[in-house]
N, C-alpha and C. Protein backbone atom coordinates (compact mmCIF):
# COMPACT_ATOMS: atom_id res chain seq x y z
N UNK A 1 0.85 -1.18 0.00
CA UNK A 1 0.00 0.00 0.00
C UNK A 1 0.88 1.23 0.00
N UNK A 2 0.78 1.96 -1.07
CA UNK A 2 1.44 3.18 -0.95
C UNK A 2 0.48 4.15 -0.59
N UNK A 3 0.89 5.32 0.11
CA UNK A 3 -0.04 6.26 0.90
C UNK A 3 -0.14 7.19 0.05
N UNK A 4 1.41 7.55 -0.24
CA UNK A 4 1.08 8.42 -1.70
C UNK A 4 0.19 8.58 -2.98
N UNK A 5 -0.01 7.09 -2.96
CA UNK A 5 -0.84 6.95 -4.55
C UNK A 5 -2.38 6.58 -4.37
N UNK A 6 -2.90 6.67 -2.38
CA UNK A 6 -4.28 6.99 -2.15
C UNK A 6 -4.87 7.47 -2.45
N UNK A 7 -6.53 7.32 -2.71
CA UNK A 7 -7.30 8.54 -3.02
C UNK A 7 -8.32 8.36 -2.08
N UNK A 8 -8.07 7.11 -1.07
CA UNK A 8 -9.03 6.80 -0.54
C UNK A 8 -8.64 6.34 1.13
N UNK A 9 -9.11 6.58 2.17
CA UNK A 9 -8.61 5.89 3.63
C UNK A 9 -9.75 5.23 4.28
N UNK A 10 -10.63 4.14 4.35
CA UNK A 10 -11.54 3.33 4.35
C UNK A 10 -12.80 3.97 3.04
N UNK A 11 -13.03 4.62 3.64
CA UNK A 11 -14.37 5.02 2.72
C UNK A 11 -14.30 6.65 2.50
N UNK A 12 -13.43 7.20 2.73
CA UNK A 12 -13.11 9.06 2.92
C UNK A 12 -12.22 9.33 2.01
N UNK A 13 -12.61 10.27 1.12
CA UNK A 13 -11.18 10.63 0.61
C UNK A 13 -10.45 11.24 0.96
N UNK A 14 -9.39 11.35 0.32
CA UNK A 14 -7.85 11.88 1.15
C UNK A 14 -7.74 13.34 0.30
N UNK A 15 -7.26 14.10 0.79
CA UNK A 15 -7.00 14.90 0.21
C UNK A 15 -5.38 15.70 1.02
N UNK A 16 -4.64 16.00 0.16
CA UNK A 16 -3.32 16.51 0.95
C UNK A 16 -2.57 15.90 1.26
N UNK A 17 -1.34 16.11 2.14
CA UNK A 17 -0.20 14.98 2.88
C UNK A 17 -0.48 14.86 3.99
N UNK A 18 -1.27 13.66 3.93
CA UNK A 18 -2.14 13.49 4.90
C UNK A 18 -1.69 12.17 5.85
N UNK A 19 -0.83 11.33 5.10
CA UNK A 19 -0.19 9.91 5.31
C UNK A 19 1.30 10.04 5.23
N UNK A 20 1.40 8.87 5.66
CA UNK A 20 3.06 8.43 5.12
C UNK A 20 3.49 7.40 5.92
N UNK A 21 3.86 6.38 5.30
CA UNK A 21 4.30 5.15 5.27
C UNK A 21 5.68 4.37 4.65
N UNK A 22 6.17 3.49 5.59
CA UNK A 22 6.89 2.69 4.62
C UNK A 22 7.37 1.22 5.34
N UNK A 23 7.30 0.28 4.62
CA UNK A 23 7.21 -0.60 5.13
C UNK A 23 8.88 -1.37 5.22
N UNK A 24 8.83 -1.61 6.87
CA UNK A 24 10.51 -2.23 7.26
C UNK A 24 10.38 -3.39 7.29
N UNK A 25 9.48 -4.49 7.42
CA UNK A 25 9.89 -5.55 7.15
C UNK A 25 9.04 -6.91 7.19
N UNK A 26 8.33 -7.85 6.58
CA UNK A 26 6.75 -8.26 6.22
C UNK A 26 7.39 -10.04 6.70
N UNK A 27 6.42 -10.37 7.52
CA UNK A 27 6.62 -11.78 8.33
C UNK A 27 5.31 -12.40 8.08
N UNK A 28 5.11 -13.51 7.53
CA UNK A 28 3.70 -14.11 7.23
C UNK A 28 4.42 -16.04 8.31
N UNK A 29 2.65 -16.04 8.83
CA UNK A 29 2.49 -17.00 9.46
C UNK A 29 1.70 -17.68 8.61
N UNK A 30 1.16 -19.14 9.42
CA UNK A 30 0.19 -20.14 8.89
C UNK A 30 -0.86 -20.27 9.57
N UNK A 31 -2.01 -20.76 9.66
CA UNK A 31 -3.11 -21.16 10.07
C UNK A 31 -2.89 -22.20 11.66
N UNK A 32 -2.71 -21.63 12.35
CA UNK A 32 -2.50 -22.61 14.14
C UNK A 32 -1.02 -22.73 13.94
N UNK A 33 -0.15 -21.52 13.66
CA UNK A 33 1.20 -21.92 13.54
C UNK A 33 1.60 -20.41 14.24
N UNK A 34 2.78 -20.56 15.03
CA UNK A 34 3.51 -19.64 15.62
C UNK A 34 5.00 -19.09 15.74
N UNK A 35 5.51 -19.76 14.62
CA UNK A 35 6.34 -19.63 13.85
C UNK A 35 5.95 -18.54 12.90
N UNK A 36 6.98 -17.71 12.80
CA UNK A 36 7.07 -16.44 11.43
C UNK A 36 8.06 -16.58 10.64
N UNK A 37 7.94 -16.51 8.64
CA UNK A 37 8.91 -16.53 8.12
C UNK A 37 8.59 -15.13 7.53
N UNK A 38 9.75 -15.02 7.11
CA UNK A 38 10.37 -13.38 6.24
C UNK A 38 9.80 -13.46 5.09
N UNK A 39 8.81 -12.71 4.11
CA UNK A 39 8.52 -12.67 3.16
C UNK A 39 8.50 -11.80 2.44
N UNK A 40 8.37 -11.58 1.05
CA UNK A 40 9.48 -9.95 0.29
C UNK A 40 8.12 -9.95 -1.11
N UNK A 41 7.97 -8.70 -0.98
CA UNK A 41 6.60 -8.40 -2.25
C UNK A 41 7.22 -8.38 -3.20
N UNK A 42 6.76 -9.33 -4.05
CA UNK A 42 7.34 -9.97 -5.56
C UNK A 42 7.15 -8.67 -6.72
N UNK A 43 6.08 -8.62 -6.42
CA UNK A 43 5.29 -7.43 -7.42
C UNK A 43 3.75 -7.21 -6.87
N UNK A 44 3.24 -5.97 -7.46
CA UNK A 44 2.71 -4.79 -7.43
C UNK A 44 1.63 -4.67 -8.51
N UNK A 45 0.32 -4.74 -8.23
CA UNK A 45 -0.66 -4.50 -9.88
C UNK A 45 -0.46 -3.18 -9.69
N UNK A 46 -0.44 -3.07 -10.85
CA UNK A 46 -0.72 -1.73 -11.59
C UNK A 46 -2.26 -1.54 -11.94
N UNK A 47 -2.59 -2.41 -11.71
CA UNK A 47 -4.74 -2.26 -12.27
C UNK A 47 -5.32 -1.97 -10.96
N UNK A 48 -4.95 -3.12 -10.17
CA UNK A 48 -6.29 -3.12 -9.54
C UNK A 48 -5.15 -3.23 -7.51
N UNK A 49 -6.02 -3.22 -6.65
CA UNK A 49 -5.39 -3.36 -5.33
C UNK A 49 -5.04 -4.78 -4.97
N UNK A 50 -4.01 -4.87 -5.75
CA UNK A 50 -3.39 -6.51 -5.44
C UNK A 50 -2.26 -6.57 -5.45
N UNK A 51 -1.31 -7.39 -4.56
CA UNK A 51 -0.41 -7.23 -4.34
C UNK A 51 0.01 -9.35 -4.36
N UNK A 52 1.85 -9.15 -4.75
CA UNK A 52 2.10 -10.86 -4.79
C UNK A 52 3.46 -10.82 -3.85
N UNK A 53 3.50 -11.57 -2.78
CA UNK A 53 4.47 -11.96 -1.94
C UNK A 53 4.59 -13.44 -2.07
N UNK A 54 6.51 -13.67 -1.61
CA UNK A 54 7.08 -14.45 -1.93
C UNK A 54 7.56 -15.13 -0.40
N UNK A 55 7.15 -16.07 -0.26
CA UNK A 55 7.85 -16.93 1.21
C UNK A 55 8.58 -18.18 0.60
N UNK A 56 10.06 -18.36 1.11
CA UNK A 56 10.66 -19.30 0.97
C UNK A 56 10.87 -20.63 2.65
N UNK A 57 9.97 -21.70 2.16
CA UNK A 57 9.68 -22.61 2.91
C UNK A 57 10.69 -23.83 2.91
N UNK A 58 10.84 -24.66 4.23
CA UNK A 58 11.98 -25.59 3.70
C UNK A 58 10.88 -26.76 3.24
N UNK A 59 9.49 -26.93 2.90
CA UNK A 59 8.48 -27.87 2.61
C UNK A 59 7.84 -27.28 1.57
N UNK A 60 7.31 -28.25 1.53
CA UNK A 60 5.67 -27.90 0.24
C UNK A 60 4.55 -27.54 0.76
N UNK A 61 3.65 -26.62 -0.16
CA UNK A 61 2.41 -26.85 0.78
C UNK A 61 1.08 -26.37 -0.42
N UNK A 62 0.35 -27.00 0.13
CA UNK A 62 -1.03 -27.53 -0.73
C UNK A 62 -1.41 -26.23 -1.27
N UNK A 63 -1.62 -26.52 -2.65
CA UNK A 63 -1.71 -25.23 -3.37
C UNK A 63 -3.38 -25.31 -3.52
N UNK A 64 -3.52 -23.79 -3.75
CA UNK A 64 -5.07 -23.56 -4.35
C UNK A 64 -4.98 -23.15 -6.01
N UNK A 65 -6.52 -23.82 -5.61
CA UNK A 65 -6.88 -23.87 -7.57
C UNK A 65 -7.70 -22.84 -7.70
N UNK A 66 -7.03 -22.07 -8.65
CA UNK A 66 -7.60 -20.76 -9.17
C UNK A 66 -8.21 -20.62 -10.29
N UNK A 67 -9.69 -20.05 -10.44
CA UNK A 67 -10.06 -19.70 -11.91
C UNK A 67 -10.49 -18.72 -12.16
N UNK A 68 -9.99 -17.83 -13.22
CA UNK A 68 -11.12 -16.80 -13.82
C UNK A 68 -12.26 -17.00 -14.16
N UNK A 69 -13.14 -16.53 -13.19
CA UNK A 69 -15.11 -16.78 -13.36
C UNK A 69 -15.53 -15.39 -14.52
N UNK A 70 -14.52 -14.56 -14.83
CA UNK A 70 -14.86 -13.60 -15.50
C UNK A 70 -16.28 -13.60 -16.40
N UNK A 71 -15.91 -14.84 -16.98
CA UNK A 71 -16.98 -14.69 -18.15
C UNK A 71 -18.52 -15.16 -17.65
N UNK A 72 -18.49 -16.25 -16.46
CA UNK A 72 -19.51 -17.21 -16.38
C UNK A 72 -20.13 -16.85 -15.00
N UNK A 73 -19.25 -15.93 -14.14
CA UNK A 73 -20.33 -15.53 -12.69
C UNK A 73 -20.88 -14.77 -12.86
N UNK A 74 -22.32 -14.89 -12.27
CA UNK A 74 -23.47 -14.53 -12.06
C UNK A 74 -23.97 -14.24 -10.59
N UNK A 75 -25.22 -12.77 -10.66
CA UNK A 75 -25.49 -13.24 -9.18
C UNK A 75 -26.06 -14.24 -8.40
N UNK A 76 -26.45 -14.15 -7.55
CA UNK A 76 -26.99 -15.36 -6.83
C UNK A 76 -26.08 -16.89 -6.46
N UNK A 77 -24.32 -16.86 -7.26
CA UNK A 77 -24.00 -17.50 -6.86
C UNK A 77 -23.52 -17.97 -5.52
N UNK A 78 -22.92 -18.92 -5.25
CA UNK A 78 -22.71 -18.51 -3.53
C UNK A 78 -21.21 -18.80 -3.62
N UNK A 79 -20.59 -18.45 -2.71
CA UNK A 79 -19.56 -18.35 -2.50
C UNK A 79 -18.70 -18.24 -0.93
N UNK A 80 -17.52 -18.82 -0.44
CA UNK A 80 -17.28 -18.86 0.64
C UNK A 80 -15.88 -17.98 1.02
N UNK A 81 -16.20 -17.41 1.51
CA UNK A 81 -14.90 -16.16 1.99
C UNK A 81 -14.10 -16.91 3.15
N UNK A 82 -12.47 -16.70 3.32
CA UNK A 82 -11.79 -17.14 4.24
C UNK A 82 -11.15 -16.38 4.80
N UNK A 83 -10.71 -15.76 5.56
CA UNK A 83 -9.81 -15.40 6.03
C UNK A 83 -9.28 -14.92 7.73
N UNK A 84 -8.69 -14.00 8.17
CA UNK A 84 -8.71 -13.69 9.82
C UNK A 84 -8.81 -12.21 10.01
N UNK A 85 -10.54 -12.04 10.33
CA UNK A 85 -11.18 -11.03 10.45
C UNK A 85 -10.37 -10.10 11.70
N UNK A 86 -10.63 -8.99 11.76
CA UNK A 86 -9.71 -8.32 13.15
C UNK A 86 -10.64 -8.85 14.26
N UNK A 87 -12.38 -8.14 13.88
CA UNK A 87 -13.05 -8.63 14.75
C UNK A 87 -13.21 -10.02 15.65
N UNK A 88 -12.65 -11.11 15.02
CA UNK A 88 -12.50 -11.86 15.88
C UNK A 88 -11.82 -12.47 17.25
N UNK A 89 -11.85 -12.86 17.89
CA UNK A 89 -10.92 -13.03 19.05
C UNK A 89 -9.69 -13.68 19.08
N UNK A 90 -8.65 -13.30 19.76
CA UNK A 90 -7.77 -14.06 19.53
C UNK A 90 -6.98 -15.10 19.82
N UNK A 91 -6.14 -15.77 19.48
CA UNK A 91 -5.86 -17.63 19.73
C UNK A 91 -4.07 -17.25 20.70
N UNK A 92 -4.15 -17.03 21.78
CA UNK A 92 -2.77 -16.95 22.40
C UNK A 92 -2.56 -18.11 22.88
N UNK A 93 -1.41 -18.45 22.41
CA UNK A 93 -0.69 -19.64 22.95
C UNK A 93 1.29 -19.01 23.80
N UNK A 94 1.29 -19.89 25.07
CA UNK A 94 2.12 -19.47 25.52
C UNK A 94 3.20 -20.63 25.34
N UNK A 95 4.71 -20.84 24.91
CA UNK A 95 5.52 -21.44 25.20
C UNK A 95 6.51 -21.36 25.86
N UNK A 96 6.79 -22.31 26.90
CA UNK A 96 8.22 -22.23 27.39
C UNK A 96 9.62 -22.38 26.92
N UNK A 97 10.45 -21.33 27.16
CA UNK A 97 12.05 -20.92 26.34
C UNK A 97 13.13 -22.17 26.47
N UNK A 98 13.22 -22.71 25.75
CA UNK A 98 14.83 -23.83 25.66
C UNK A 98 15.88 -22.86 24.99
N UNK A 99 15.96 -21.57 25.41
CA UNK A 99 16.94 -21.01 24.71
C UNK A 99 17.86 -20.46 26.08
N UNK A 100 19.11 -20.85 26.30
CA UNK A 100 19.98 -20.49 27.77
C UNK A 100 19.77 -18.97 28.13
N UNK A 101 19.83 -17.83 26.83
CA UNK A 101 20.28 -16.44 26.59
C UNK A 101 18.71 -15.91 27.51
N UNK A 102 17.62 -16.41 27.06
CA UNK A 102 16.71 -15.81 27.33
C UNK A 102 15.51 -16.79 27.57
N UNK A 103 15.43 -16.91 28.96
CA UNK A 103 15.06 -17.73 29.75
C UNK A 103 13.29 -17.90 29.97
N UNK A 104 12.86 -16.71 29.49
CA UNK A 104 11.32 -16.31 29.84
C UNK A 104 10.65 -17.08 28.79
N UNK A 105 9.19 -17.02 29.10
CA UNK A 105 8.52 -17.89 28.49
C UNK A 105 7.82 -16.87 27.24
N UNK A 106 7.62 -17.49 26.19
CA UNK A 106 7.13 -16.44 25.19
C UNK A 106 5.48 -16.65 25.06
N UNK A 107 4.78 -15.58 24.44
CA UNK A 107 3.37 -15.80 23.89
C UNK A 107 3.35 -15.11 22.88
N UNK A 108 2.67 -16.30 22.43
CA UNK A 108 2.21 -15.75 20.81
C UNK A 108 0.68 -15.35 20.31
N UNK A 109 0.48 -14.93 19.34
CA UNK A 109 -1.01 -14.71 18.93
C UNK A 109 -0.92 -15.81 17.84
N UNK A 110 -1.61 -16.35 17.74
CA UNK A 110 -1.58 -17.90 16.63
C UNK A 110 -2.99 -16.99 15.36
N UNK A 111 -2.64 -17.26 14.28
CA UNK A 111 -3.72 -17.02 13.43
C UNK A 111 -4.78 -17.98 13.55
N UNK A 112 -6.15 -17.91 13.75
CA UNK A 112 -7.04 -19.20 13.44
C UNK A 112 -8.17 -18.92 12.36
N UNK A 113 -8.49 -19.43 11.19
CA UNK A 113 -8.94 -18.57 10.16
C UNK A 113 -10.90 -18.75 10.72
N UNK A 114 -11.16 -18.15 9.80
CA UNK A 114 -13.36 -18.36 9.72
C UNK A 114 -13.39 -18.32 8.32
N UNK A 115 -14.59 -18.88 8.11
CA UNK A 115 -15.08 -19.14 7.08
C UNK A 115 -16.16 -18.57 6.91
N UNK A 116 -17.06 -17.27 6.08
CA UNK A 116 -17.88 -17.15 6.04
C UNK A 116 -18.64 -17.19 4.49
N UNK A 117 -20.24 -17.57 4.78
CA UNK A 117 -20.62 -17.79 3.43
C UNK A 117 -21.25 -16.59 3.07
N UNK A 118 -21.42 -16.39 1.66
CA UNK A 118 -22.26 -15.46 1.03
C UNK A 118 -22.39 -15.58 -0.07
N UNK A 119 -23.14 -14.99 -1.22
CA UNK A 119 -23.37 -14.80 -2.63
C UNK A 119 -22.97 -13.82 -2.99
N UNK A 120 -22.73 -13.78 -4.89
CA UNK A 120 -22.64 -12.57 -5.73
C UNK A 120 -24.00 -12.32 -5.94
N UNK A 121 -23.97 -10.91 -4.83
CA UNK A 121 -24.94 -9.80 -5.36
C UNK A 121 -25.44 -9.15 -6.59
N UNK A 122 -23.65 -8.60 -7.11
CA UNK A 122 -23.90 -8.07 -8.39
C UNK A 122 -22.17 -8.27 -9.40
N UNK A 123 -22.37 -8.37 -10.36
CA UNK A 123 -20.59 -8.34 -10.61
C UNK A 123 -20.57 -6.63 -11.35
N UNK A 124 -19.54 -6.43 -10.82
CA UNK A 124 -19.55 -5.35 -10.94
C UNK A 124 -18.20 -4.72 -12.26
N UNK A 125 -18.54 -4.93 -13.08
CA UNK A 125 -17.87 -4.27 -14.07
C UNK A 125 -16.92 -2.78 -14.26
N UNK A 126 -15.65 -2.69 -14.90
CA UNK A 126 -15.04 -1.50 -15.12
C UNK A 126 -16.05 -0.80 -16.35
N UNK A 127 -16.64 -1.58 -17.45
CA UNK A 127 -17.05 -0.35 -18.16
C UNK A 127 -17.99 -1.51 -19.03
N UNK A 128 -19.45 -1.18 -19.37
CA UNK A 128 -20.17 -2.26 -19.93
C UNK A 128 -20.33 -1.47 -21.42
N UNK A 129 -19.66 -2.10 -22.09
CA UNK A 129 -20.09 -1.43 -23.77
C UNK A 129 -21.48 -1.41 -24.15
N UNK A 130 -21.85 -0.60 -24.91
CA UNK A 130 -23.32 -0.66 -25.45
C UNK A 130 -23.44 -0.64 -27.38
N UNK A 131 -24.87 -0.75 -27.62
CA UNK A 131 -25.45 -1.36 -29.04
C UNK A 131 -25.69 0.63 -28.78
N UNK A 132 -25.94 1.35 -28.06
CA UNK A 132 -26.44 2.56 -28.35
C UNK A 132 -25.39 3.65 -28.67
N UNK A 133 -25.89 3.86 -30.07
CA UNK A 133 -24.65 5.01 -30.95
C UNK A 133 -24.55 5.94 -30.00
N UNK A 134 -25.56 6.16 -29.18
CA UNK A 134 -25.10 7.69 -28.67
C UNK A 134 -25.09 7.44 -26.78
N UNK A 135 -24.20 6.51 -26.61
CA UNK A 135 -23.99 6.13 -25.30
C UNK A 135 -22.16 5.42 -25.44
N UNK A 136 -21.46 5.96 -25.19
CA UNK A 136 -20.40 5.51 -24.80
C UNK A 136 -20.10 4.16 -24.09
N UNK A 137 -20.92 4.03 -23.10
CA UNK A 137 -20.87 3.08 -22.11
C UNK A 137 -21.00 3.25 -21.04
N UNK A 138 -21.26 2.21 -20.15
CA UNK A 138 -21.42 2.67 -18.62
C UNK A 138 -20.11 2.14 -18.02
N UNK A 139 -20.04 3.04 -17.00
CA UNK A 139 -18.51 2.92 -15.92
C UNK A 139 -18.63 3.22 -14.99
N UNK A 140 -18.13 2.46 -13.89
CA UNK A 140 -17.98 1.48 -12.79
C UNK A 140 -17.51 2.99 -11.87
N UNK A 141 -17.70 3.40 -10.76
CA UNK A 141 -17.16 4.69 -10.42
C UNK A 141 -16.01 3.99 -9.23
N UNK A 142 -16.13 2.72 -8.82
CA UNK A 142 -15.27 2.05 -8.03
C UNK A 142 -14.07 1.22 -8.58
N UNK A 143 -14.41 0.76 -10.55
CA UNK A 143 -13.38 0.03 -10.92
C UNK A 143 -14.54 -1.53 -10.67
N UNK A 144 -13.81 -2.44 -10.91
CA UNK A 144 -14.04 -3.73 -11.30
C UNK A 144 -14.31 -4.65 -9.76
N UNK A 145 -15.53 -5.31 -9.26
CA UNK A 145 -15.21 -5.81 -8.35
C UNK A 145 -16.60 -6.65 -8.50
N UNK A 146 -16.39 -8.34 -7.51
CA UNK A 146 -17.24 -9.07 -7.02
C UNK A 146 -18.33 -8.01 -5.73
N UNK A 147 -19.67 -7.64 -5.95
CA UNK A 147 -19.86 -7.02 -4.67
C UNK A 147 -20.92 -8.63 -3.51
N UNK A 148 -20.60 -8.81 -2.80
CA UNK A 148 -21.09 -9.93 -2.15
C UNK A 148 -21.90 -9.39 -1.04
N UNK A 149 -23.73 -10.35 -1.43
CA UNK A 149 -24.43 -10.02 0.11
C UNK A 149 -24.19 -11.19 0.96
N UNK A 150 -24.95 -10.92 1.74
CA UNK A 150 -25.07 -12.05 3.17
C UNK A 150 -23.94 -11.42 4.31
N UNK A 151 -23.69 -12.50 5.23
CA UNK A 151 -22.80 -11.84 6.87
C UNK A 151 -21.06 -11.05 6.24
N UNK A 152 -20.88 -9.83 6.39
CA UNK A 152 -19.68 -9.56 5.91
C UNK A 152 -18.62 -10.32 7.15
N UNK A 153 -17.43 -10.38 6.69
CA UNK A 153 -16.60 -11.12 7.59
C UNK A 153 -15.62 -10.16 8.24
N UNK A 154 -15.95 -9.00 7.70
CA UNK A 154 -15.41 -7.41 8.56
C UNK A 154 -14.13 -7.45 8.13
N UNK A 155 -13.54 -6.37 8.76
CA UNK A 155 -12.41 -4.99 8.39
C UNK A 155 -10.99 -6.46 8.62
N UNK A 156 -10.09 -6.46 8.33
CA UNK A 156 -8.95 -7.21 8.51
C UNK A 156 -9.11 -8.46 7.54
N UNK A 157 -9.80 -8.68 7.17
CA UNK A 157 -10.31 -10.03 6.66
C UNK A 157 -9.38 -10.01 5.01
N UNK A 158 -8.96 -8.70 4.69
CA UNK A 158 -8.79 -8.34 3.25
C UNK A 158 -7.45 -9.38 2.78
N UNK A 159 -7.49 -9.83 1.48
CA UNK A 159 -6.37 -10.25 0.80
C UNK A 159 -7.21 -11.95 0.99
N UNK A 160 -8.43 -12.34 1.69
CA UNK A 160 -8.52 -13.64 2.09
C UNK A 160 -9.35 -14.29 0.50
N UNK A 161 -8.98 -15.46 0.23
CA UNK A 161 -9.36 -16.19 -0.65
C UNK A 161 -11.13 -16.29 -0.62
N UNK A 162 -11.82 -16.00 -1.97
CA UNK A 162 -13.09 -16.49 -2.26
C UNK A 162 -13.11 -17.52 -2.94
N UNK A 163 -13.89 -18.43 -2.73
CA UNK A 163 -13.72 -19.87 -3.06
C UNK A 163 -15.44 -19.70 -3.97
N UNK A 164 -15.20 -20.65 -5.05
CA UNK A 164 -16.87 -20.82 -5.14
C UNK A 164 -17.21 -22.49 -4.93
N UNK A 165 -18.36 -22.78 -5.66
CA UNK A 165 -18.64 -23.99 -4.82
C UNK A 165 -18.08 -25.16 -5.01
N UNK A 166 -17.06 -25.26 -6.23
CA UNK A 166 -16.20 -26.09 -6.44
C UNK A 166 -14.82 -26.17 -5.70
N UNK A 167 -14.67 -24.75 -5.23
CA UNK A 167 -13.36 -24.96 -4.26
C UNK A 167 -12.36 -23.99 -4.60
N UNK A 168 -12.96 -23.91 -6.07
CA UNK A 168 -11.55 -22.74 -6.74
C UNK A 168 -11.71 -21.28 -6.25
N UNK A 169 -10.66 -20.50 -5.98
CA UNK A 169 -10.44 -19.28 -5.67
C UNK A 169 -10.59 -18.27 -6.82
N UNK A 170 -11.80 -17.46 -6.75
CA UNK A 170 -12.61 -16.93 -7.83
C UNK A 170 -12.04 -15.20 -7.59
N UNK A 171 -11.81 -15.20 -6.08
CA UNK A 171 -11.34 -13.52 -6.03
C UNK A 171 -10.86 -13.27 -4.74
N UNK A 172 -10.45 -12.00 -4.37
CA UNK A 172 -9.62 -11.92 -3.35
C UNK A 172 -10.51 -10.96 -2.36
N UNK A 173 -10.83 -11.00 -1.21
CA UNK A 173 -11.83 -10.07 -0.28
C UNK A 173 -10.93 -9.15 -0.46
N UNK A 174 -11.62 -7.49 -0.50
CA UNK A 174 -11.01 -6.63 -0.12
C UNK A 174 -11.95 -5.45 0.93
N UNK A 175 -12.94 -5.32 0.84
CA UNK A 175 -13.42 -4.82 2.28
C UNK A 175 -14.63 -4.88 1.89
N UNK A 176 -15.20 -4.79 3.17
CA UNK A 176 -16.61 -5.19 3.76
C UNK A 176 -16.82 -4.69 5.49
N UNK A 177 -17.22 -3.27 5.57
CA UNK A 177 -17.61 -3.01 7.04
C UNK A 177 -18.16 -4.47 7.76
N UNK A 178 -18.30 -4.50 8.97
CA UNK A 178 -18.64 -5.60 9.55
C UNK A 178 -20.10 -5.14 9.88
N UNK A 179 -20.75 -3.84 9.69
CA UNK A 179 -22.10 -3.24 10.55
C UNK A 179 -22.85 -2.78 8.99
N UNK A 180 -22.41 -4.05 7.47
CA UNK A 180 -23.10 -4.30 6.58
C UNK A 180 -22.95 -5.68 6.03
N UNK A 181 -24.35 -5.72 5.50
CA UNK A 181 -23.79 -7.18 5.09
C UNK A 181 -23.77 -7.22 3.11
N UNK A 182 -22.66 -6.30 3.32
CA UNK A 182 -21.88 -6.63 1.80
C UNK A 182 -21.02 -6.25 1.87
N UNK A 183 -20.26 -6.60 0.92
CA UNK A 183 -18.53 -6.71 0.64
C UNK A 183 -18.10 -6.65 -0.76
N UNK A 184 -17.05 -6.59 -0.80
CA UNK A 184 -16.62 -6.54 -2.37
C UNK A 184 -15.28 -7.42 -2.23
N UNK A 185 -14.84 -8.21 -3.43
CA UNK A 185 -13.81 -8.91 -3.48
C UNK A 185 -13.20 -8.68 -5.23
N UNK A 186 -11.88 -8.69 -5.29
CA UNK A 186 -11.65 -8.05 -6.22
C UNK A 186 -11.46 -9.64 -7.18
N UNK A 187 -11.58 -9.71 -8.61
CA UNK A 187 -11.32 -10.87 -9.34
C UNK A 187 -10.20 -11.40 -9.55
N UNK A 188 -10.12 -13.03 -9.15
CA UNK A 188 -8.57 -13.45 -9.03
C UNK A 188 -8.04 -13.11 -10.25
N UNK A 189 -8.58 -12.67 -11.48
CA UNK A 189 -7.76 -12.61 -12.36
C UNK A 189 -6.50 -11.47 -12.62
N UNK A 190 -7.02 -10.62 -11.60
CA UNK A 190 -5.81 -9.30 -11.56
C UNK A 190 -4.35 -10.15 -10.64
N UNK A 191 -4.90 -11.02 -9.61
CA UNK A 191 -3.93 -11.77 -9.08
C UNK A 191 -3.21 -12.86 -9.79
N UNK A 192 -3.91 -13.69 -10.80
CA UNK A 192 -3.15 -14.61 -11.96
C UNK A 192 -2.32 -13.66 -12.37
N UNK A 193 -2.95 -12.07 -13.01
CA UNK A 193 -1.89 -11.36 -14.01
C UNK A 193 -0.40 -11.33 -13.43
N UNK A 194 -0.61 -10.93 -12.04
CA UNK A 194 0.83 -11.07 -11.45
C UNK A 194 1.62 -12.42 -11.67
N UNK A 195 0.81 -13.43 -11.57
CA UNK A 195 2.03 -14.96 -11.62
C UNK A 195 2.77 -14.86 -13.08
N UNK A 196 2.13 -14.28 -14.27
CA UNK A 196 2.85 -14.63 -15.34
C UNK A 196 3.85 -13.80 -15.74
N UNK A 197 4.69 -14.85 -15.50
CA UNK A 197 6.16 -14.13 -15.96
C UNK A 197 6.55 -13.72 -17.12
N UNK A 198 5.44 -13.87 -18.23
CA UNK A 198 5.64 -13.23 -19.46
C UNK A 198 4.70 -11.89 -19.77
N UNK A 199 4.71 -11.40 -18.87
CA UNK A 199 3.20 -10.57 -19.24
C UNK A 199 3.83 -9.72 -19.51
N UNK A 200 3.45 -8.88 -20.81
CA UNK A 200 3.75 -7.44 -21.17
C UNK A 200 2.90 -6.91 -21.81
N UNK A 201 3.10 -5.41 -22.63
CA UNK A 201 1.93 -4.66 -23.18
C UNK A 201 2.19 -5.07 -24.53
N UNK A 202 1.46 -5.17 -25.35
CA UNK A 202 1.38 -5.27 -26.56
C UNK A 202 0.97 -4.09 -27.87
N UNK A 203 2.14 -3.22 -27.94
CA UNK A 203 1.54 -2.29 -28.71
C UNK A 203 2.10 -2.57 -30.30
N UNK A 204 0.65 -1.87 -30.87
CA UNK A 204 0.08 -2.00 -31.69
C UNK A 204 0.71 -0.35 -32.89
């Protein structure tokens, strides 16, 4: 997140030098794990609010299956959001030190994820072309996004995988007050764009 290139701070716009940020140094955990490894942002969309980080593991670990629903979601589908809401409570686990230097016992905050369900409300398009000569088109005043009703899974929850009912990861949550029950999740396909290592512009 750059602060500089905001236009927005939850739902307010920004106006002025109003922020400033920079980030010293990004540690990602696992699901009931209390262990932290070092992880380094690969790259950066340029489209949309997505971001790709890189963790180097001494194991494997079970990958998710991703698809672009671009063409074929509809509302009313349902869909299951994952991730670790702020609102929820938290999982402290305490261990005792086998280290000589520093003898005290440590506690940790353990991640424990939720699962919440909901549907596509509406898909929400960057710009819908039209058959009418004298209509340009309609455009999206937010940009491109899944908007989802039913229980939002609230503020912190963002970057968490949408699954649809096959399992595949269709889009990425990016906010949803917790005191509404809708949300928006952005389409995994801005997150595929980042994996390909051949992607460039193609001019014409």
């Amino acid at each position: 997140w750059v602060p500089a290139n905001s236009e927005m701070l939850g739902r307010r716009p920004l106006s002025g030098k109003v922020l400033e940020g920079q980030n010293i140094y990004l540690d990602v955990t696992f699901s009931n794990n209390d262990l932290r490894t070092p992880a380094n942002i690969v790259r950066v969309s340029n489209t949309h609010d997505v971001a790709m980080i890189k963790v180097d593991l001494p194991g494997g670990l079970t990958h998710a299956s991703m698809r672009d629903a671009t063409s074929d979601i509809a509302p009313g589908q349902r869909v299951l959001i994952m991730g670790y809401p702020g609102m929820a409570p938290d999982v402290i686990v305490g261990r005792a030190s086998a280290d000589l230097f520093n003898r005290r016992s440590q506690v940790f905050t353990v991640p424990s994820p939720t699962s919440t369900e909901g549907s596509v409300g509406r898909v929400i398009t960057a710009n819908n072309r039209t058959q009418d000569d004298f209509v340009e088109g309609y455009f999206s005043t937010i940009g491109e996004y899944y908007q989802i009703s039913g229980s939002s899974p609230g503020s912190g929850n963002s970057g968490g995988p949408v699954f649809d009912k096959d399992g595949h990861v269709i889009g990425l949550f990016t906010m949803g007050p917790s005191t509404l029950n809708m949300s928006y999740a952005v389409p995994i396909k801005f997150g595929m764009d980042l994996m390909n290592p051949n992607r460039r512009t193609v001019m014409n």
